[in-house]
C-alpha atoms as a PDB file:
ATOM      1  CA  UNK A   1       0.000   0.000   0.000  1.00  0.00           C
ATOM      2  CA  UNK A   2       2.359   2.125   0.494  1.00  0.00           C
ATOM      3  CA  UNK A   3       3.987   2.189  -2.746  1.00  0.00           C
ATOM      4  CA  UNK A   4       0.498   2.661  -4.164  1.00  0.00           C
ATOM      5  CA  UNK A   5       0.416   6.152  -2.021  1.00  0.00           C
ATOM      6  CA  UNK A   6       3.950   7.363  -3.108  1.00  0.00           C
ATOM      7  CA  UNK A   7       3.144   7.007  -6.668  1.00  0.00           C
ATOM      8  CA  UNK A   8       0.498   9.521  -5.707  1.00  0.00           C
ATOM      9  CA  UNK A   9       2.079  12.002  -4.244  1.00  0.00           C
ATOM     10  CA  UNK A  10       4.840  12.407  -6.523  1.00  0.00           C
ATOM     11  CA  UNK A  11       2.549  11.602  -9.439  1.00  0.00           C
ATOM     12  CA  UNK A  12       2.165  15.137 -10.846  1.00  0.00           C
ATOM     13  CA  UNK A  13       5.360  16.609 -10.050  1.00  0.00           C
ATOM     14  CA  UNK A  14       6.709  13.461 -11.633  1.00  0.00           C
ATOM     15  CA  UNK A  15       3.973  13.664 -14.769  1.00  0.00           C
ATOM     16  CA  UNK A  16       5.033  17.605 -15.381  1.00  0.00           C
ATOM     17  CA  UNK A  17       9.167  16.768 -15.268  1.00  0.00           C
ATOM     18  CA  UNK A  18       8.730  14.398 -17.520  1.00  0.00           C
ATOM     19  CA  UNK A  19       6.515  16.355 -20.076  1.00  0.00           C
ATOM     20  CA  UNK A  20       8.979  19.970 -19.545  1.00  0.00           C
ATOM     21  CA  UNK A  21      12.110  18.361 -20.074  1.00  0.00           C
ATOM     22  CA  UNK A  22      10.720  15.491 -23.298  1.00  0.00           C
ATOM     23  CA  UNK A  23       8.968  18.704 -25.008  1.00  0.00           C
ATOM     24  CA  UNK A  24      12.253  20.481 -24.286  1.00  0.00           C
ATOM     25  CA  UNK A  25      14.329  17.490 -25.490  1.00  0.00           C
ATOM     26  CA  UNK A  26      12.224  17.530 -28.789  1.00  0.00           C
ATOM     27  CA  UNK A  27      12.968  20.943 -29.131  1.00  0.00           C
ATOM     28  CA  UNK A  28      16.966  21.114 -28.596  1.00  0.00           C
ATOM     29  CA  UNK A  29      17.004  18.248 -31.201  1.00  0.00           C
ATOM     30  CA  UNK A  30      14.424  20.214 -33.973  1.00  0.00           C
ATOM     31  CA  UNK A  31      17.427  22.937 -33.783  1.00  0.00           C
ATOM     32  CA  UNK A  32      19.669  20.745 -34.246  1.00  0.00           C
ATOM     33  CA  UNK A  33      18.136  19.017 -37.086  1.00  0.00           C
ATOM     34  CA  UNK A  34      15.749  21.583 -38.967  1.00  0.00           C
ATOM     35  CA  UNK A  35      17.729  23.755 -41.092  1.00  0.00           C
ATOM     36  CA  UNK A  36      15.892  26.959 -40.254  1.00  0.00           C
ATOM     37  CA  UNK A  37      16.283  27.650 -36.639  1.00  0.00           C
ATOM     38  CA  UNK A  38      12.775  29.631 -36.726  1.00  0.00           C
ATOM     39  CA  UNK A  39      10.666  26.733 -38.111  1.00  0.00           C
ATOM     40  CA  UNK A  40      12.440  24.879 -34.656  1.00  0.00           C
ATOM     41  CA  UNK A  41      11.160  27.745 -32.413  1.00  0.00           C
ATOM     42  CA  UNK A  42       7.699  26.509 -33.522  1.00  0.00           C
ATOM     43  CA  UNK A  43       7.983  23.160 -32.161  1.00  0.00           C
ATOM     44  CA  UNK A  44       8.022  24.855 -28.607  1.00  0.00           C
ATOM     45  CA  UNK A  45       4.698  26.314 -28.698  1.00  0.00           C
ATOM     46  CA  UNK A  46       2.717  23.376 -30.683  1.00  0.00           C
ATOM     47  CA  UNK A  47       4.437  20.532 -28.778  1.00  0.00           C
ATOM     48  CA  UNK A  48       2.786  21.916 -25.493  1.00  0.00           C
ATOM     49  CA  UNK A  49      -0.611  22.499 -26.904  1.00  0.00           C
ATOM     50  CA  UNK A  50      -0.771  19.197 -28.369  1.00  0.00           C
ATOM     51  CA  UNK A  51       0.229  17.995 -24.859  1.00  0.00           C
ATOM     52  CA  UNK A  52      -2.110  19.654 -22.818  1.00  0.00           C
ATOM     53  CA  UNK A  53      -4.742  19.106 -25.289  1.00  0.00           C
ATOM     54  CA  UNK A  54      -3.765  15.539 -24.885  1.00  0.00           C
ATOM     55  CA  UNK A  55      -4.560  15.407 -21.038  1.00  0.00           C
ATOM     56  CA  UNK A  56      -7.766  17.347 -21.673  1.00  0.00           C
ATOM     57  CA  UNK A  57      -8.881  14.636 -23.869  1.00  0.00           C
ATOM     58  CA  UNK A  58      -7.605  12.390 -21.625  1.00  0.00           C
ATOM     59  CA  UNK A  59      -9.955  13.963 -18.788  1.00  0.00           C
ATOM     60  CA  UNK A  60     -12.663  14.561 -21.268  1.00  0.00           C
ATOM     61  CA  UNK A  61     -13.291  10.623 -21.348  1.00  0.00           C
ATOM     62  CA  UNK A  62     -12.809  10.241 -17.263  1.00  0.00           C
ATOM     63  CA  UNK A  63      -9.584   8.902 -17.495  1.00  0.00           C
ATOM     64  CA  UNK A  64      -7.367   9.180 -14.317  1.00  0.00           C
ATOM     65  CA  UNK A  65      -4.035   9.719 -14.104  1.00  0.00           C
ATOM     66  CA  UNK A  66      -2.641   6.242 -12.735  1.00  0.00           C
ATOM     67  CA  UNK A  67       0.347   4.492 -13.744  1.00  0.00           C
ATOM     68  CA  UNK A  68      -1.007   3.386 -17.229  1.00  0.00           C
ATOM     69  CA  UNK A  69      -1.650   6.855 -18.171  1.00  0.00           C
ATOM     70  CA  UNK A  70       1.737   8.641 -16.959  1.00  0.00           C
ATOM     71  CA  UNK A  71       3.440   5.900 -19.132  1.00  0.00           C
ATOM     72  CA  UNK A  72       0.886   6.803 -22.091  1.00  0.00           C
ATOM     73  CA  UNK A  73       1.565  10.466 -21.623  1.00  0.00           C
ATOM     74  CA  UNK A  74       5.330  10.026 -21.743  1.00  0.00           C
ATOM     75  CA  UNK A  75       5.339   8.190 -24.907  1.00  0.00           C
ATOM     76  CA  UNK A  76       2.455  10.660 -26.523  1.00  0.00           C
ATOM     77  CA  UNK A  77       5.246  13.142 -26.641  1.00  0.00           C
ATOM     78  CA  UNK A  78       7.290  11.231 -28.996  1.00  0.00           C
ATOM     79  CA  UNK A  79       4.302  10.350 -30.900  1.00  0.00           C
ATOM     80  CA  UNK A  80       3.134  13.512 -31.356  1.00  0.00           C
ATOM     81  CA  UNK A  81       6.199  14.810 -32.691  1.00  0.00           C
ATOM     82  CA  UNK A  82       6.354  12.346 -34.995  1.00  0.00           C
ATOM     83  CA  UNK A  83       3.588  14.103 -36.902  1.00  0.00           C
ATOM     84  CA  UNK A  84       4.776  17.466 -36.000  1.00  0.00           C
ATOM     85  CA  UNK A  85       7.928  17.301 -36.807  1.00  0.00           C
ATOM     86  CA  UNK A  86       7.310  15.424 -40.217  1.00  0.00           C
ATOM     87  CA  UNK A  87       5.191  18.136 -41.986  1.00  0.00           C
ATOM     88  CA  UNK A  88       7.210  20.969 -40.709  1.00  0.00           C
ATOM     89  CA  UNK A  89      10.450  19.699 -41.969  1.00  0.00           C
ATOM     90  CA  UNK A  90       8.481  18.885 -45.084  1.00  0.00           C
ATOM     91  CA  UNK A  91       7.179  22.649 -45.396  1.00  0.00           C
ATOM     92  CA  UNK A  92      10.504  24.267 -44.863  1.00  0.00           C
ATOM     93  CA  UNK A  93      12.529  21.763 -47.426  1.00  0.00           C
ATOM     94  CA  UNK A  94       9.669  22.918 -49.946  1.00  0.00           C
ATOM     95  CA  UNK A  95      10.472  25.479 -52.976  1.00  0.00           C
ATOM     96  CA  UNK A  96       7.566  28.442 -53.832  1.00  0.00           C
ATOM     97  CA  UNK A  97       5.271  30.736 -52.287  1.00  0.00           C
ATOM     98  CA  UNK A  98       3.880  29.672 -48.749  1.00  0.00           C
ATOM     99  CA  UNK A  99       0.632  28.399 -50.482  1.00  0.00           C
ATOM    100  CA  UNK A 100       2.647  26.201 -52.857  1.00  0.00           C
ATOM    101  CA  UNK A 101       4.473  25.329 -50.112  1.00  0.00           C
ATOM    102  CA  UNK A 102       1.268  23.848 -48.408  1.00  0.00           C
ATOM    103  CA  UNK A 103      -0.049  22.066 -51.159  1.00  0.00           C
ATOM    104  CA  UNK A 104       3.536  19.977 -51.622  1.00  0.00           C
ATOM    105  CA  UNK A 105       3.426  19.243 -47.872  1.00  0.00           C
ATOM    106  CA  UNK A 106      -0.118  18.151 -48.153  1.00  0.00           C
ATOM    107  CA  UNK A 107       0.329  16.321 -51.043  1.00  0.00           C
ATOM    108  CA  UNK A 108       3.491  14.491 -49.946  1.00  0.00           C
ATOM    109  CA  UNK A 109       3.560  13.817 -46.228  1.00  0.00           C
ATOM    110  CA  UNK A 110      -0.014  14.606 -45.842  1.00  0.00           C
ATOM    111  CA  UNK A 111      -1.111  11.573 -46.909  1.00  0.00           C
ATOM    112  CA  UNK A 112       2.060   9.871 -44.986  1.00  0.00           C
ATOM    113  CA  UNK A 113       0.624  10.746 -42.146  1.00  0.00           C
ATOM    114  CA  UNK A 114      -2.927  10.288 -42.934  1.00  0.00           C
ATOM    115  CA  UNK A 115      -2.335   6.668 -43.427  1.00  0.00           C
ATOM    116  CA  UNK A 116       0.155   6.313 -39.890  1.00  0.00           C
ATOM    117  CA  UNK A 117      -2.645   7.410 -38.223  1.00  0.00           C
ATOM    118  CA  UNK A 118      -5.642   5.411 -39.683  1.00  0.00           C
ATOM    119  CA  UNK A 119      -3.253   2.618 -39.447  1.00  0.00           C
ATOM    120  CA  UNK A 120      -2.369   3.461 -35.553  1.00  0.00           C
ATOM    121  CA  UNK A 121      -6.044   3.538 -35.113  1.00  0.00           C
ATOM    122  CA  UNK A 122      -6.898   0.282 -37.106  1.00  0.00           C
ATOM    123  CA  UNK A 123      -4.222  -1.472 -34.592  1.00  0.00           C
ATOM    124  CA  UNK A 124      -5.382  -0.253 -31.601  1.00  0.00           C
ATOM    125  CA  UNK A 125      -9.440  -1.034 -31.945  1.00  0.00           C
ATOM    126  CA  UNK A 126      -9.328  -4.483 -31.291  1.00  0.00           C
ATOM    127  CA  UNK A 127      -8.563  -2.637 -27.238  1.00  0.00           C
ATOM    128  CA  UNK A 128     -11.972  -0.960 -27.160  1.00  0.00           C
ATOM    129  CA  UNK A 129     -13.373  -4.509 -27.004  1.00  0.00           C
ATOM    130  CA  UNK A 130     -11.426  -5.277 -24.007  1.00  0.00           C
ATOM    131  CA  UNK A 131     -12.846  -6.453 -20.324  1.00  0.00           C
ATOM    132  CA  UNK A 132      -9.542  -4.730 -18.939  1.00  0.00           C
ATOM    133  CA  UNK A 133      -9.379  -0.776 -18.162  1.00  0.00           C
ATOM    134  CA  UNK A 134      -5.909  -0.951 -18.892  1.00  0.00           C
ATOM    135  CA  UNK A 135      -6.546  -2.033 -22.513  1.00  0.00           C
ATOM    136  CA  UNK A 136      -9.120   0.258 -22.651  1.00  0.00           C
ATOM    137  CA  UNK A 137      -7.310   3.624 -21.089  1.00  0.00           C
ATOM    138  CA  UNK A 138      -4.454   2.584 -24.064  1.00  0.00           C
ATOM    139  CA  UNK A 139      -7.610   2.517 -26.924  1.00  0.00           C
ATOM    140  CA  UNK A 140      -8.933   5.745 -25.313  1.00  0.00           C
ATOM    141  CA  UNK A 141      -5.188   7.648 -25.439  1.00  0.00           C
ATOM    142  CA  UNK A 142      -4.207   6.120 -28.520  1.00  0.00           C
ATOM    143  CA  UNK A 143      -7.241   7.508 -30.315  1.00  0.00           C
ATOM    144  CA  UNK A 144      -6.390  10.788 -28.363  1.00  0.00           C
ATOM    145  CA  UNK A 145      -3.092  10.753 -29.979  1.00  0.00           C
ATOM    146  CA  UNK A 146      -4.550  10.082 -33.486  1.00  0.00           C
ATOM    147  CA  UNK A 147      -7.152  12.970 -33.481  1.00  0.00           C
ATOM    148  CA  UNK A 148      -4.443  15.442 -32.142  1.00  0.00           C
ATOM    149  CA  UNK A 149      -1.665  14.129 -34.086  1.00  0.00           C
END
């Protein structure tokens, strides 16, 4: 029991170290690794909407932060970049006008990613089935991380 109760008390301080210094990880490695250290700046701001619209979502279908979910919530991160970090470096490596710009990204990775994430969500259904509210907390973030991404 009483491991139980110190998981809970350092849960969130715990939860938010983790997300501050992977979101800042993700970012020290964009400006290393995007040519254009303004399009990297942008990673900052987006990471950490994506993240706390994650745990809205999260809390939008009742789910509790436990030991399942921190785990899910430290993984989302890389996840989420994934998308991210795909289509931006596919904007900036781009030739034309910003509009023409948008349509090669679109038309390139845009469909990339379109098919990652029907393909993440095709391999996680079979878990909304489940008896088990760990199988289902992992459907439930899973399709968080889908929509967002």
């Amino acid at each position: 029991m009483f491991e139980t109760w110190q998981f809970y008390r350092y849960c969130v301080e715990e939860l938010t170290f983790s997300a501050v210094v992977g979101i800042l990880s993700v970012v020290g490695v964009a400006l290393l690794f995007i040519p254009l250290w303004s399009a990297s700046l942008t990673v900052l701001p987006r990471m950490c909407i994506v993240y706390i619209d994650m745990l809205g979502f999260l809390q939008w279908f009742g789910v509790s932060i436990n030991a399942v979910t921190y785990v899910i919530l430290a993984m989302s991160i890389g996840l989420l970049v994934d998308f991210l970090m795909h289509v931006l470096l596919r904007y900036y490596e781009s030739p034309g006008t910003r509009a023409e710009k948008v349509i090669v990204t679109l038309r390139t990775m845009g469909s990339s990613i379109l098919l990652g994430g029907i393909t993440t969500f095709l391999g996680t259904l079979p878990l909304a089935f489940s008896q088990s509210n760990i199988f289902i907390t992992v459907f439930i973030a899973f399709i968080g991380l889908v929509v967002l991404g």
